[in-house]
C-alpha atoms as a PDB file:
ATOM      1  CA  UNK A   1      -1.553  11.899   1.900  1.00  0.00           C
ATOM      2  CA  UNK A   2      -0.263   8.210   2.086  1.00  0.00           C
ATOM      3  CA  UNK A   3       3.944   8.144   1.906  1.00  0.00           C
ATOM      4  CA  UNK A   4       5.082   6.448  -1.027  1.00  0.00           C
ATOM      5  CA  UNK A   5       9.127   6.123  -1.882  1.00  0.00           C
ATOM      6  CA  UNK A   6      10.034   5.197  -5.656  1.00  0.00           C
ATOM      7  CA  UNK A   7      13.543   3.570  -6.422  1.00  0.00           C
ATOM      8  CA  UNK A   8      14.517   3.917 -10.379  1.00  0.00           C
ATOM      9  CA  UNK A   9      17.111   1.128 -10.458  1.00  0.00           C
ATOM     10  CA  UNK A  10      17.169  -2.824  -9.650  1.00  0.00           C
ATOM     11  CA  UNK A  11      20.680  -3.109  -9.165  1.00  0.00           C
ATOM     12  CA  UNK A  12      21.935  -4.576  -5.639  1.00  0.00           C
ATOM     13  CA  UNK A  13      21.547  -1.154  -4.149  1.00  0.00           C
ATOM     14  CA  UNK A  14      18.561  -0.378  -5.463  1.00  0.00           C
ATOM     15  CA  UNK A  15      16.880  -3.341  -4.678  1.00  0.00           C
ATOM     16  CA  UNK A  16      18.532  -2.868  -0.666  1.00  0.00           C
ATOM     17  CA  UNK A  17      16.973   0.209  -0.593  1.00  0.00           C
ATOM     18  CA  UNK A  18      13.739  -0.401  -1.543  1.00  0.00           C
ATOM     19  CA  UNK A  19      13.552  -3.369   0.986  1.00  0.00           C
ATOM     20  CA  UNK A  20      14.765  -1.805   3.626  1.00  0.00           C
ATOM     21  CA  UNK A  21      12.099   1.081   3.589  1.00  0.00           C
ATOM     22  CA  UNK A  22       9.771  -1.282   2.246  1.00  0.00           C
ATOM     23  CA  UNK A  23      10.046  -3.099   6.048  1.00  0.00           C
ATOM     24  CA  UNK A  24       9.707   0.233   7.933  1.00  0.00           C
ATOM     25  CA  UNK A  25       5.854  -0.153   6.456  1.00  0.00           C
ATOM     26  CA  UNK A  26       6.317   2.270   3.456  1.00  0.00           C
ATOM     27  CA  UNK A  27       4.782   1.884   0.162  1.00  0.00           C
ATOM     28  CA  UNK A  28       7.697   1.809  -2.283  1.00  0.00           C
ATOM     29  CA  UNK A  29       7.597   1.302  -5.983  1.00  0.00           C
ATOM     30  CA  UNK A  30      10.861  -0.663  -7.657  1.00  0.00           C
ATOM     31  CA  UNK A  31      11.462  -0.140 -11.364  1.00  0.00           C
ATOM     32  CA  UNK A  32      14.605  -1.464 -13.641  1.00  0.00           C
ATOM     33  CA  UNK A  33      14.882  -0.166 -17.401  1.00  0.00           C
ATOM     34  CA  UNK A  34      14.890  -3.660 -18.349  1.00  0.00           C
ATOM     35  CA  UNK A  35      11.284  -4.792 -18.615  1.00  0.00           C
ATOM     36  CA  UNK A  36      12.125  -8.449 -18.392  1.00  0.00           C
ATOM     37  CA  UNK A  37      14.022  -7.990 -14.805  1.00  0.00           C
ATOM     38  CA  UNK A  38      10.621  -6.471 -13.728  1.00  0.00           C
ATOM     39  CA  UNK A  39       8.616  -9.306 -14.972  1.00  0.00           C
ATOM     40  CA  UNK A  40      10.887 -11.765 -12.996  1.00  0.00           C
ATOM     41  CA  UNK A  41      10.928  -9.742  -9.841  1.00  0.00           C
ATOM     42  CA  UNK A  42       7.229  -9.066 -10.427  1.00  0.00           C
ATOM     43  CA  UNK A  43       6.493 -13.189 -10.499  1.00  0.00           C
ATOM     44  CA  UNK A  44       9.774 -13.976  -7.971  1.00  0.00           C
ATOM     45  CA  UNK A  45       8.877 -11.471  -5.649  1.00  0.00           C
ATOM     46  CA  UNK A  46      12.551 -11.709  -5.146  1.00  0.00           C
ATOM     47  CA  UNK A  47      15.282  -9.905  -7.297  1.00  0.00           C
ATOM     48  CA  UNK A  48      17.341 -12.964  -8.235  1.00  0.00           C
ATOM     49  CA  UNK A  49      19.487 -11.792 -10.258  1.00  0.00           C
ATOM     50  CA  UNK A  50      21.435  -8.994  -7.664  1.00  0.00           C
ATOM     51  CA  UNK A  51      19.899 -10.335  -4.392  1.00  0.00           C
ATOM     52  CA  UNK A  52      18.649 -13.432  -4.445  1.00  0.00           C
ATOM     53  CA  UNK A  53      17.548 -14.975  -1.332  1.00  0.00           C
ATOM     54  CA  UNK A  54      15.625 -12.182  -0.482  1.00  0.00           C
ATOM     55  CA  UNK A  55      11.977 -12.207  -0.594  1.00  0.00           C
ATOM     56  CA  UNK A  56      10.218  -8.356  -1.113  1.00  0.00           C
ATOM     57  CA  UNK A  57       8.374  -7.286   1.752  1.00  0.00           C
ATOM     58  CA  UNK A  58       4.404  -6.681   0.649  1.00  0.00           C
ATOM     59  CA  UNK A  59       5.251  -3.195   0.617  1.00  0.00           C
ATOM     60  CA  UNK A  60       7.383  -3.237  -1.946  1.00  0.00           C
ATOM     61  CA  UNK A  61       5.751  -3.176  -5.548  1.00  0.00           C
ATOM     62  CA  UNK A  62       7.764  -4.030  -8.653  1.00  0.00           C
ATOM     63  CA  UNK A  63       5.983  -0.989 -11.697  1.00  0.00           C
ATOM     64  CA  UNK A  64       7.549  -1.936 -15.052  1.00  0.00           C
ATOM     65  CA  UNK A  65       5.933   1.765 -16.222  1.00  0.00           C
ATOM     66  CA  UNK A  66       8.544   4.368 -15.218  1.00  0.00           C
ATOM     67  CA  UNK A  67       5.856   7.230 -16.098  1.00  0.00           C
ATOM     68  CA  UNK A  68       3.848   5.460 -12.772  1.00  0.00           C
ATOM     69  CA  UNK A  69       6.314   5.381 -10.680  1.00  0.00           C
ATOM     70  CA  UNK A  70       7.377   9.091 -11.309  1.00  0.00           C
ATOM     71  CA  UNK A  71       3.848   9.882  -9.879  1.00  0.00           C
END
């Protein structure tokens, strides 16, 4: 079974998180309760609004649908 980490919350520490295991290789999912913040990070690839500057490994998948990411 392939690893897979997912992060319910966008905020600077979520975001941290999800890039730092997201660099160790693993598949992470990212989701914020504000579907607009996932569009942006989704098209930014970057979570400008509590990190900017840093660009989301391709491990690290932005999933607006919270009922995915609690798969």
């Amino acid at each position: 079974m392939k690893e897979k980490i997912s992060i319910i919350g966008a905020g600077s520490w979520g975001t941290t998180l999800a890039v730092i295991i997201a660099r160790k290789g693993i598949d992470v999912e990212l989701h914020s309760v504000f579907s607009e913040h996932n569009l942006k990070m989704q098209k930014e690839r970057q979570n400008k609004l509590f990190l900017k500057g840093i660009v989301f490994p391709p491990k690290l998948n932005v999933n607006s649908s919270l009922k995915e990411v609690l798969k």
